[in-house]
PDB file of N, CA and C in Angstrom:
ATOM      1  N   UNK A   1     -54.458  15.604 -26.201  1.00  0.00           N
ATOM      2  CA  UNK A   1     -53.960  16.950 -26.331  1.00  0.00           C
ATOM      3  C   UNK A   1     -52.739  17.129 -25.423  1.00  0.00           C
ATOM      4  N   UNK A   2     -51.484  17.876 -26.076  1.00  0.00           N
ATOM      5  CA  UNK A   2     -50.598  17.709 -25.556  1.00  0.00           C
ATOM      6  C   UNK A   2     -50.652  19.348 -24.323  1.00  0.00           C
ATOM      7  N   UNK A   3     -50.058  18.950 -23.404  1.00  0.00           N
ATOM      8  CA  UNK A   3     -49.672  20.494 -22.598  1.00  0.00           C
ATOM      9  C   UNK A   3     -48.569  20.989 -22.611  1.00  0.00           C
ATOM     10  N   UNK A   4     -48.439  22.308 -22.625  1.00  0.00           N
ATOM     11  CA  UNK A   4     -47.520  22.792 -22.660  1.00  0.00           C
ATOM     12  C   UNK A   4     -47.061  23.551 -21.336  1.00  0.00           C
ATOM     13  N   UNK A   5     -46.105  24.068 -20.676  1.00  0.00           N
ATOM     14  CA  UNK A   5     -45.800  24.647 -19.985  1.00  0.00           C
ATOM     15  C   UNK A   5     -44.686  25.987 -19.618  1.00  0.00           C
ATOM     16  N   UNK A   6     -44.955  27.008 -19.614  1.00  0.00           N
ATOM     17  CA  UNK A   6     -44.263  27.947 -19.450  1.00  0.00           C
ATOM     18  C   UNK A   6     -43.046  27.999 -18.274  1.00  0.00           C
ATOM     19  N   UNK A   7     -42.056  28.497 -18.825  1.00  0.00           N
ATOM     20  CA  UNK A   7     -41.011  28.301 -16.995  1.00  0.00           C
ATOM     21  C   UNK A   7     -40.277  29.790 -17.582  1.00  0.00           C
ATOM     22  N   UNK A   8     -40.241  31.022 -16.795  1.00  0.00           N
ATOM     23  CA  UNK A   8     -40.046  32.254 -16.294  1.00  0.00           C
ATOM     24  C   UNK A   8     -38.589  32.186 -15.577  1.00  0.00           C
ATOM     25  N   UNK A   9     -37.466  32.277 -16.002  1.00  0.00           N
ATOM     26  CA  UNK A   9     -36.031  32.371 -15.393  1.00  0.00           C
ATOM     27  C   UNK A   9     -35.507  33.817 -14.463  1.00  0.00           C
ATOM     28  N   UNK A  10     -35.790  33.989 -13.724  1.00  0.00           N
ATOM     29  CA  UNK A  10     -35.287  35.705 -13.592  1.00  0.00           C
ATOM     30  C   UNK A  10     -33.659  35.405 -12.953  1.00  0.00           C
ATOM     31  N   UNK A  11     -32.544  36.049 -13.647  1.00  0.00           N
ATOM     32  CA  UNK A  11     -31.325  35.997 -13.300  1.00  0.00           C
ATOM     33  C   UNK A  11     -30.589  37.343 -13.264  1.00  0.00           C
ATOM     34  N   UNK A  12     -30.120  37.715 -12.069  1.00  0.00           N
ATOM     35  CA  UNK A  12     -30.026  38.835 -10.855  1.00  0.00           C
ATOM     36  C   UNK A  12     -28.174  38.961 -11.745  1.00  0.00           C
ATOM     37  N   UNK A  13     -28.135  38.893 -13.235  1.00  0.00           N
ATOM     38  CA  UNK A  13     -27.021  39.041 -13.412  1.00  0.00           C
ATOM     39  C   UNK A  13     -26.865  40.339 -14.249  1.00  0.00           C
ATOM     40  N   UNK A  14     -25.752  41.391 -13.728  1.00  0.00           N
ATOM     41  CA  UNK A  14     -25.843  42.333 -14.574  1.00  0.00           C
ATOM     42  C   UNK A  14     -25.429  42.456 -15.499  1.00  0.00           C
ATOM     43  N   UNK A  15     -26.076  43.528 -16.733  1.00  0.00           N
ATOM     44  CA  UNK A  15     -25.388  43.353 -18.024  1.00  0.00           C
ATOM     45  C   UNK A  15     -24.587  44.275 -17.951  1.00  0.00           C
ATOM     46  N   UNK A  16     -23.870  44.208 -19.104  1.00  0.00           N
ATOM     47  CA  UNK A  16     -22.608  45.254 -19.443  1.00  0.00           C
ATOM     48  C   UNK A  16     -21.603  44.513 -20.102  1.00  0.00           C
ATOM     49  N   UNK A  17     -19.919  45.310 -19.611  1.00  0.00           N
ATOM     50  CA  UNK A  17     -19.088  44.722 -19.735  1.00  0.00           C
ATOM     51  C   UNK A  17     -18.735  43.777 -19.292  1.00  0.00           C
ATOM     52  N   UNK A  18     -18.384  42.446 -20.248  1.00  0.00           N
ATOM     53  CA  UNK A  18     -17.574  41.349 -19.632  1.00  0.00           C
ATOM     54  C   UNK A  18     -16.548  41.057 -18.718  1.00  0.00           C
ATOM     55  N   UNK A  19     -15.849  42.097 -18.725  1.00  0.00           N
ATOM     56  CA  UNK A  19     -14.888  42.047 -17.877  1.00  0.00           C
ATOM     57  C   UNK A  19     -15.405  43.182 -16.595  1.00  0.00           C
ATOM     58  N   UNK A  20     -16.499  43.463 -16.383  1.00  0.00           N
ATOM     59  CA  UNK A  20     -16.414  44.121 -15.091  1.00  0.00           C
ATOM     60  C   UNK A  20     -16.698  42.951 -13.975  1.00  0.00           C
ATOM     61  N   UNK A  21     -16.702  43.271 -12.493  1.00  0.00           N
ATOM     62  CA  UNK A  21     -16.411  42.406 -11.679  1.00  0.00           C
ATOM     63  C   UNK A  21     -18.030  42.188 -10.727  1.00  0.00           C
ATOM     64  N   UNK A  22     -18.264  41.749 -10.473  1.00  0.00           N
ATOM     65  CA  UNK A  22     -19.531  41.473  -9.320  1.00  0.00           C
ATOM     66  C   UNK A  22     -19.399  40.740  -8.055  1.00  0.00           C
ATOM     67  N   UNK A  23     -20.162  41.191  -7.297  1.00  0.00           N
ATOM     68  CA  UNK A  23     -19.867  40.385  -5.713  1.00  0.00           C
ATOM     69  C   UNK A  23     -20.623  38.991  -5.597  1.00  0.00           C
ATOM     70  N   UNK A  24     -19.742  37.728  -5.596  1.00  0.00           N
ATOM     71  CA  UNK A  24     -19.990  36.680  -5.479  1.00  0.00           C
ATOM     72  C   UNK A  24     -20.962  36.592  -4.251  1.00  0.00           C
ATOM     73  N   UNK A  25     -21.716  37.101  -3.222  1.00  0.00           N
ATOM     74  CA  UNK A  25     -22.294  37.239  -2.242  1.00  0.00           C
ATOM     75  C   UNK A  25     -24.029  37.684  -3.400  1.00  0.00           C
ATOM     76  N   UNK A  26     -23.925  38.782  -4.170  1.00  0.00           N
ATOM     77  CA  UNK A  26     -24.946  38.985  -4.978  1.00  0.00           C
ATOM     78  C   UNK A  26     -25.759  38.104  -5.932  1.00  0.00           C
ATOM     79  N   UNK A  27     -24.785  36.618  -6.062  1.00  0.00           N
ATOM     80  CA  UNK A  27     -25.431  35.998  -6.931  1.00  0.00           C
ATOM     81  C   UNK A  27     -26.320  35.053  -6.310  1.00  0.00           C
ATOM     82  N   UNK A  28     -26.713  35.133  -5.405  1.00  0.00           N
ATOM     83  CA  UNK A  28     -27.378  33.983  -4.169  1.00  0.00           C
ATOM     84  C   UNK A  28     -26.900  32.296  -4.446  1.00  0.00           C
ATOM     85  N   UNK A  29     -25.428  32.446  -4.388  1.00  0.00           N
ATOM     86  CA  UNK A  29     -25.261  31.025  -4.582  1.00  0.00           C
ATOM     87  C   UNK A  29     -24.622  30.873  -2.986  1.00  0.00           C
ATOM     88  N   UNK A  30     -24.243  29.693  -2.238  1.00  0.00           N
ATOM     89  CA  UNK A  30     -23.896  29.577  -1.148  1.00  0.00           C
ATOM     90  C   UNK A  30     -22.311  30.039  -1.319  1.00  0.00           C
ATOM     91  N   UNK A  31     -21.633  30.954  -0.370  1.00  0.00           N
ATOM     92  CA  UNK A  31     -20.082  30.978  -0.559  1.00  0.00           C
ATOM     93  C   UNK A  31     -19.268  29.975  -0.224  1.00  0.00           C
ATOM     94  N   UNK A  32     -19.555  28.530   0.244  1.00  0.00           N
ATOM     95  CA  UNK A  32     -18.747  27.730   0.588  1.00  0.00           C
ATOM     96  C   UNK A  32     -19.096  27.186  -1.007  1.00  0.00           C
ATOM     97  N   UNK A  33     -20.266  26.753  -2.180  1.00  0.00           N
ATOM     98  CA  UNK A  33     -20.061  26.519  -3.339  1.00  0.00           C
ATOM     99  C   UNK A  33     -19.487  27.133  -4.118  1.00  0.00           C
ATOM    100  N   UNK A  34     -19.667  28.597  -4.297  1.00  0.00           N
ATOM    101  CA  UNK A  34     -18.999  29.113  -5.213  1.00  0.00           C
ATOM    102  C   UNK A  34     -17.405  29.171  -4.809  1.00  0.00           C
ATOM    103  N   UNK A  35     -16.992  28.949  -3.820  1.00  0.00           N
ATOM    104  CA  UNK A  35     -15.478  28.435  -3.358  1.00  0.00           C
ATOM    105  C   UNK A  35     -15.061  27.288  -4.246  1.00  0.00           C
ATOM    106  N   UNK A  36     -15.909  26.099  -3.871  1.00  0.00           N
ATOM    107  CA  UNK A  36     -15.674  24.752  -4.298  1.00  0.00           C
ATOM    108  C   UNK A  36     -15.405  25.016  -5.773  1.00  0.00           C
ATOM    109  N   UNK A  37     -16.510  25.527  -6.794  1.00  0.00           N
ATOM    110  CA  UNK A  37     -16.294  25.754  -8.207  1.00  0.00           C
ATOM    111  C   UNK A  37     -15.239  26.234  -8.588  1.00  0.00           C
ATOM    112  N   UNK A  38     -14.607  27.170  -7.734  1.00  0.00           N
ATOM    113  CA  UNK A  38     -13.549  27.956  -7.941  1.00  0.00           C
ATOM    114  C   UNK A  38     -12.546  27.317  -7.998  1.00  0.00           C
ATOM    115  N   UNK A  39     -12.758  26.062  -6.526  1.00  0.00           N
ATOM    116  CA  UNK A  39     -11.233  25.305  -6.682  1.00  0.00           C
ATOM    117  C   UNK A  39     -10.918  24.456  -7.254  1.00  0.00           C
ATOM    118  N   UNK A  40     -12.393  23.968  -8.033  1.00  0.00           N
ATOM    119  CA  UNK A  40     -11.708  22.908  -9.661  1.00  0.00           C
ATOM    120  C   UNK A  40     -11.833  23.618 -10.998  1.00  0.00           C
ATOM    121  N   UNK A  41     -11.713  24.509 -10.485  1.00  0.00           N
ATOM    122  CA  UNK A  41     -11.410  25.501 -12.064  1.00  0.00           C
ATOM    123  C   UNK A  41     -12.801  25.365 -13.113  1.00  0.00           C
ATOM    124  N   UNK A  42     -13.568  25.755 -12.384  1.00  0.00           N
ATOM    125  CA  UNK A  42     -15.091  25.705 -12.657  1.00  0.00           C
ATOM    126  C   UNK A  42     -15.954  27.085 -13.408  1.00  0.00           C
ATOM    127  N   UNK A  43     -15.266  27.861 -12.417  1.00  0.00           N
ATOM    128  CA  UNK A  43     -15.062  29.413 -12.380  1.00  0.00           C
ATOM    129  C   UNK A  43     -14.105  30.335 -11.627  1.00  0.00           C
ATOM    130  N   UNK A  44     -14.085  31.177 -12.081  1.00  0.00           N
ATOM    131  CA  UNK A  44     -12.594  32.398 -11.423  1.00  0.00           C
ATOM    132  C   UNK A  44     -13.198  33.384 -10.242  1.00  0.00           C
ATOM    133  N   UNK A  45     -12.670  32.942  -9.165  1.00  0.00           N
ATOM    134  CA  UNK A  45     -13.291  33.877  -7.887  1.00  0.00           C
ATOM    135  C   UNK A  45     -12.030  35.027  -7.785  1.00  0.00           C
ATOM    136  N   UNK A  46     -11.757  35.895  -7.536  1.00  0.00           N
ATOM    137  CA  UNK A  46     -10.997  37.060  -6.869  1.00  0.00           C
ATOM    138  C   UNK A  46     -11.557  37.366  -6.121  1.00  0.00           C
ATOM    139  N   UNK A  47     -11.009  37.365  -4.429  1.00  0.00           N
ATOM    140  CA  UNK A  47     -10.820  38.423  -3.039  1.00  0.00           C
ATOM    141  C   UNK A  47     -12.425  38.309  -3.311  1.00  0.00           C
ATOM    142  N   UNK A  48     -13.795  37.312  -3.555  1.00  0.00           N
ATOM    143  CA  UNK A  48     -15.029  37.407  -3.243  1.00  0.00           C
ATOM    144  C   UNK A  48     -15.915  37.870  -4.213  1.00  0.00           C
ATOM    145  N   UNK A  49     -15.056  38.052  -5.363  1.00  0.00           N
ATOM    146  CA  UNK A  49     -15.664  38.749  -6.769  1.00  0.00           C
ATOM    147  C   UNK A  49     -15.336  38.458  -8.048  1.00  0.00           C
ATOM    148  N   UNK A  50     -16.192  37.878  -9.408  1.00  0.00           N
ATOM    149  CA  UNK A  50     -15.932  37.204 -10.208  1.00  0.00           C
ATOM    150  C   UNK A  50     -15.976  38.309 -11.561  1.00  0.00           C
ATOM    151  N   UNK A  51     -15.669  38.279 -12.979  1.00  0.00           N
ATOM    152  CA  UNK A  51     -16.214  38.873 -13.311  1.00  0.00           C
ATOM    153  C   UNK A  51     -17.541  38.215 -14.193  1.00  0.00           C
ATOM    154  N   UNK A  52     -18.429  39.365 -14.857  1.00  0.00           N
ATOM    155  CA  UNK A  52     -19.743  39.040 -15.338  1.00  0.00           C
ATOM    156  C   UNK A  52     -19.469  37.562 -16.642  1.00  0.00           C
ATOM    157  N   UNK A  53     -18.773  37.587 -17.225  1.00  0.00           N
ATOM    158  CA  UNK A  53     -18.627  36.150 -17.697  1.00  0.00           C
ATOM    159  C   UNK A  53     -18.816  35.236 -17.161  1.00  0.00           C
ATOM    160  N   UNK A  54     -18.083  35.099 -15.993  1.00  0.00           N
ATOM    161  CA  UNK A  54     -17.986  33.960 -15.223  1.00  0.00           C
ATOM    162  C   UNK A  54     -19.147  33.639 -14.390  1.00  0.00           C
ATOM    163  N   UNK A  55     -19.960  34.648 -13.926  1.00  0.00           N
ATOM    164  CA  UNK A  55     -21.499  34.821 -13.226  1.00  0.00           C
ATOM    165  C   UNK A  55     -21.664  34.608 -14.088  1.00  0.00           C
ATOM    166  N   UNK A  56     -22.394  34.451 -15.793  1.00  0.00           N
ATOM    167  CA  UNK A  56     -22.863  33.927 -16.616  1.00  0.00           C
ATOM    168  C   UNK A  56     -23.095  32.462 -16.896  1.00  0.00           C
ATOM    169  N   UNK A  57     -21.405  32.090 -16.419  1.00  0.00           N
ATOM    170  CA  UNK A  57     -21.072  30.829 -16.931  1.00  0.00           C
ATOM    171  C   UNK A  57     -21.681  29.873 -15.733  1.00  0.00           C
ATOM    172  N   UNK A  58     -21.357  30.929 -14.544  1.00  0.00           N
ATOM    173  CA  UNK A  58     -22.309  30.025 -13.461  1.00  0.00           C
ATOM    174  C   UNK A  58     -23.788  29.720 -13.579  1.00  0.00           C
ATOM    175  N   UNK A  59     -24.370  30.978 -14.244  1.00  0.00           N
ATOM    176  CA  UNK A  59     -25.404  30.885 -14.056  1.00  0.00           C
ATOM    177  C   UNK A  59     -26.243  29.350 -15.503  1.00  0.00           C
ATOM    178  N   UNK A  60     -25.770  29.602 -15.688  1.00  0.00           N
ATOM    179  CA  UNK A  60     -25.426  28.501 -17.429  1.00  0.00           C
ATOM    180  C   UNK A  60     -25.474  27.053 -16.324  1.00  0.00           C
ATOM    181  N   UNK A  61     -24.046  26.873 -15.595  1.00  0.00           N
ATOM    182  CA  UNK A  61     -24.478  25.552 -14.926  1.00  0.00           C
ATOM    183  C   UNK A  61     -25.665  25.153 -13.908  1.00  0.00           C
ATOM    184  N   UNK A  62     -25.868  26.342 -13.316  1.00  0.00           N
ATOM    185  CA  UNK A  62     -27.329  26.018 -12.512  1.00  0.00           C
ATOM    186  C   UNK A  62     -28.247  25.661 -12.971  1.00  0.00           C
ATOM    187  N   UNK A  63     -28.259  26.463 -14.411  1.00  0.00           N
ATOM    188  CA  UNK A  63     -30.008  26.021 -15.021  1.00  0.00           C
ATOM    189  C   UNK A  63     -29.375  24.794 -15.534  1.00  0.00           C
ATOM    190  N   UNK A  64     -28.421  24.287 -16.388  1.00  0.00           N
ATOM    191  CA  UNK A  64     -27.989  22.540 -16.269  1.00  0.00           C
ATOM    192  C   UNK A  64     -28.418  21.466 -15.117  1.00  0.00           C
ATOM    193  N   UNK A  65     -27.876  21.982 -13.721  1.00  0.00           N
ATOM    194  CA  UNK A  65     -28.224  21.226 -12.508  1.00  0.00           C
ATOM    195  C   UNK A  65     -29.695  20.953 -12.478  1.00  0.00           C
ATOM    196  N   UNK A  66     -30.480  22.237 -12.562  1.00  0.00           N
ATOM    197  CA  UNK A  66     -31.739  22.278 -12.111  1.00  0.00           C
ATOM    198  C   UNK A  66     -33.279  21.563 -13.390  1.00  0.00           C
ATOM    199  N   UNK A  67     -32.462  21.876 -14.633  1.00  0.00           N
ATOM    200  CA  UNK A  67     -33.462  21.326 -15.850  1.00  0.00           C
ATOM    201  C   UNK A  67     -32.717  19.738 -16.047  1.00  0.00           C
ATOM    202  N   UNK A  68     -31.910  19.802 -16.205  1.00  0.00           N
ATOM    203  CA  UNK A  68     -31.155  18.237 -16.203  1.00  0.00           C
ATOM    204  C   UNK A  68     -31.033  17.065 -15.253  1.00  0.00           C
ATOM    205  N   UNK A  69     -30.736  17.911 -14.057  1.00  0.00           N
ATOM    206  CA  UNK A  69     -30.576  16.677 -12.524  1.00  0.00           C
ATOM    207  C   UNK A  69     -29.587  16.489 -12.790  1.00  0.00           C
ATOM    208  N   UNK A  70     -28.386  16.807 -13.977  1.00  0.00           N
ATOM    209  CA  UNK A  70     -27.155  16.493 -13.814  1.00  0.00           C
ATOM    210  C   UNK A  70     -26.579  17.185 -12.448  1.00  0.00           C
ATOM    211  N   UNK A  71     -25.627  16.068 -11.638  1.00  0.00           N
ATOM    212  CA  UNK A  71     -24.471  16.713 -10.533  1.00  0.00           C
ATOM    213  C   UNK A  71     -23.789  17.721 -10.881  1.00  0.00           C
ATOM    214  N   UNK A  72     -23.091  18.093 -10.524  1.00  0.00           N
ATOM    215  CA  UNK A  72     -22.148  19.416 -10.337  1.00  0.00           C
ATOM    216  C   UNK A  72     -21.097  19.282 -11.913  1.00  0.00           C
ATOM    217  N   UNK A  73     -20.376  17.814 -11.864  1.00  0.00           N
ATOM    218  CA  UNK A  73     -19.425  17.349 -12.348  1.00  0.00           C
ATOM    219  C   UNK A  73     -19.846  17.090 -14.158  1.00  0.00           C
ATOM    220  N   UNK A  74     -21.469  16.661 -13.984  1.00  0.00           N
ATOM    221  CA  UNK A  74     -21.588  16.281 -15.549  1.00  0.00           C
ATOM    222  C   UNK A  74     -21.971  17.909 -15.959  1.00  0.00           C
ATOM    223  N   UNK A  75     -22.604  18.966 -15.196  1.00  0.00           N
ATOM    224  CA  UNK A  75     -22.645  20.051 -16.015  1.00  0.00           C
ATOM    225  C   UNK A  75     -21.618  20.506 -16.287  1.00  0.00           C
ATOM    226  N   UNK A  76     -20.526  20.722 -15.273  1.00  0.00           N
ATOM    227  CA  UNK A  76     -19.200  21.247 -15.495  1.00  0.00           C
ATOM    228  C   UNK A  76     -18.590  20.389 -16.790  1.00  0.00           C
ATOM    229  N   UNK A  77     -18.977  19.353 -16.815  1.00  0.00           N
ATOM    230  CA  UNK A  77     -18.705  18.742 -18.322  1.00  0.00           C
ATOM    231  C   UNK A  77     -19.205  19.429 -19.849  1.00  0.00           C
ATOM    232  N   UNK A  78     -20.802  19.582 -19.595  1.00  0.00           N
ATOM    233  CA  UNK A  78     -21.907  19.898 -20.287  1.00  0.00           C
ATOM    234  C   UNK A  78     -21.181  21.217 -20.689  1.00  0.00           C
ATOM    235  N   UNK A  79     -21.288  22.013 -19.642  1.00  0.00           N
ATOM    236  CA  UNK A  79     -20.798  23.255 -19.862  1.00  0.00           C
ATOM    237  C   UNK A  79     -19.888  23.755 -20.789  1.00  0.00           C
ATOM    238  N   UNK A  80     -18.666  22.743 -20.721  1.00  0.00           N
ATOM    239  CA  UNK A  80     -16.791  23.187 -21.162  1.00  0.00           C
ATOM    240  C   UNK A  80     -17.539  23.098 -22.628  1.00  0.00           C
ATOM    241  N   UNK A  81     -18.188  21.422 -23.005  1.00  0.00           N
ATOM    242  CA  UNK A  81     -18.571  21.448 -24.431  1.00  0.00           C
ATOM    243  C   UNK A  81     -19.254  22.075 -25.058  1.00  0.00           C
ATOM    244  N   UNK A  82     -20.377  22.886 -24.437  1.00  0.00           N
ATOM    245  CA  UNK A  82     -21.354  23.689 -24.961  1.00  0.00           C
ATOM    246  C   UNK A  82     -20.405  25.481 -25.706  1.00  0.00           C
ATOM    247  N   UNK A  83     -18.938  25.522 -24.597  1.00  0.00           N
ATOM    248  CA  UNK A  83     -18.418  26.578 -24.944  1.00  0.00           C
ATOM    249  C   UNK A  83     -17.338  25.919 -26.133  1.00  0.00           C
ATOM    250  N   UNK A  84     -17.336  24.483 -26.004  1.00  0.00           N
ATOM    251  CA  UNK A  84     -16.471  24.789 -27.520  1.00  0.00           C
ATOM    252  C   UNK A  84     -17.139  24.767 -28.527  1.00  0.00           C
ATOM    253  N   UNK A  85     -18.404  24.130 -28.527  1.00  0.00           N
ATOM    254  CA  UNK A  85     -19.612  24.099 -29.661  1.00  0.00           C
ATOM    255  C   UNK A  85     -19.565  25.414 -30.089  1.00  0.00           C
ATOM    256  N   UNK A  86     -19.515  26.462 -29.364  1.00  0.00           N
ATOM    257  CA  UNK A  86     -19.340  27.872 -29.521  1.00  0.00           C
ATOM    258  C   UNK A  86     -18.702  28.638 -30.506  1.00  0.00           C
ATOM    259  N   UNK A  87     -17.791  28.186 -29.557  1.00  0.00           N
ATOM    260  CA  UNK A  87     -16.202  28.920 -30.336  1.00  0.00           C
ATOM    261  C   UNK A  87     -16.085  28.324 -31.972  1.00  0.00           C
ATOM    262  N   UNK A  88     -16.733  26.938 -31.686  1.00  0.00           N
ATOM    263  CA  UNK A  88     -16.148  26.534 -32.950  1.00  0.00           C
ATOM    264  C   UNK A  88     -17.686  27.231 -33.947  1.00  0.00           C
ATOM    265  N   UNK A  89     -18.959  27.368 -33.986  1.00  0.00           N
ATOM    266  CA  UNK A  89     -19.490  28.029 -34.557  1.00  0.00           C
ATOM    267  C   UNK A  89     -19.336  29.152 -34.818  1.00  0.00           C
ATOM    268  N   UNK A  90     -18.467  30.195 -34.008  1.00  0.00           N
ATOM    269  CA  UNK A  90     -17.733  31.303 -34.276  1.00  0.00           C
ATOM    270  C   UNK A  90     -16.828  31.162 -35.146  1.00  0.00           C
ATOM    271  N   UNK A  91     -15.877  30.550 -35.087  1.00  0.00           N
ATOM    272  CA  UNK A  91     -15.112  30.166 -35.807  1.00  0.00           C
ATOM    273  C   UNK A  91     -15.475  29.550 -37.234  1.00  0.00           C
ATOM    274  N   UNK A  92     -16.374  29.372 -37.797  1.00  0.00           N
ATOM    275  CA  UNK A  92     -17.651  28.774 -38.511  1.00  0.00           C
ATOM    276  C   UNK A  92     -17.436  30.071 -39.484  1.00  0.00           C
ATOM    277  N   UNK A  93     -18.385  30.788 -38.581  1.00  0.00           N
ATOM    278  CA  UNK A  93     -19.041  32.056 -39.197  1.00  0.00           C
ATOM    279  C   UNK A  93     -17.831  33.346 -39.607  1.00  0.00           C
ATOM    280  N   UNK A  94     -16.919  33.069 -38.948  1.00  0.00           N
ATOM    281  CA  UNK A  94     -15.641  34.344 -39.222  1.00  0.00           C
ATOM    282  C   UNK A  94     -14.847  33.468 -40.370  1.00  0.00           C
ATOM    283  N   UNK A  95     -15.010  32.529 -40.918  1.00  0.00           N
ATOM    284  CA  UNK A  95     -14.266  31.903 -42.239  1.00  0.00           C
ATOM    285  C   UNK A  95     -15.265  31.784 -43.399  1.00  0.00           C
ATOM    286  N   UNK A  96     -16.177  31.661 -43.211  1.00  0.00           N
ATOM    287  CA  UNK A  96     -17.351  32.282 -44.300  1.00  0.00           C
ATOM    288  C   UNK A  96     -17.576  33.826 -44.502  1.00  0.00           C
ATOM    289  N   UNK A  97     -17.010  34.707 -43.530  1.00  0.00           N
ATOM    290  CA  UNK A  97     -16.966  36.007 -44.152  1.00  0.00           C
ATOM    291  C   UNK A  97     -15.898  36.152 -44.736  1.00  0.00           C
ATOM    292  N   UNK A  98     -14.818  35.629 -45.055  1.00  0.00           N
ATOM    293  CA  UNK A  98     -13.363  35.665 -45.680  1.00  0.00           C
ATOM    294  C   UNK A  98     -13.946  35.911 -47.015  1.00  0.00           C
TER     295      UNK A  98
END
């Protein structure tokens, strides 16, 4: 008999608008990392504050790090492709409504 197991995510990210801004201090990531991400173009920091996309997108690579064991570098990989898989299924679906 196989088991199964439940796993419960709670993520401290607010909803709304995409473009509103949040305090990089609120997302409990360390500020010397969320620096580092910032400075390989990982994610977009402003003056200590990102907006909610980008806390998304972070939050997207953590659960990568943490369910995968991938490093920093293969999610930031994982990641870029998962958003063009995206776009391009968007892109999918807006040429079939033509």
């Amino acid at each position: 008999m196989k088991k199964f197991y439940l796993q419960i995510y709670h993520h401290n990210i607010p909803s709304g608008d995409e473009d509103s801004w949040i305090d990089v201090s609120s997302l409990e990531i360390h500020p010397e990392l969320a620096q580092w991400l910032a400075e390989f173009g990982i994610v977009e920091i402003n003056n200590g504050y990102m907006r909610v996309s980008q806390a998304a997108r972070l939050s997207k690579l953590q659960r990568l790090r943490s369910r995968l064991g991938v490093n920093i570098h293969g999610a930031a990989v994982i990641l870029e492709l998962l958003e063009r898989i995206e776009a391009l299924q968007e892109e999918i679906e807006r040429l079939k409504r033509r």
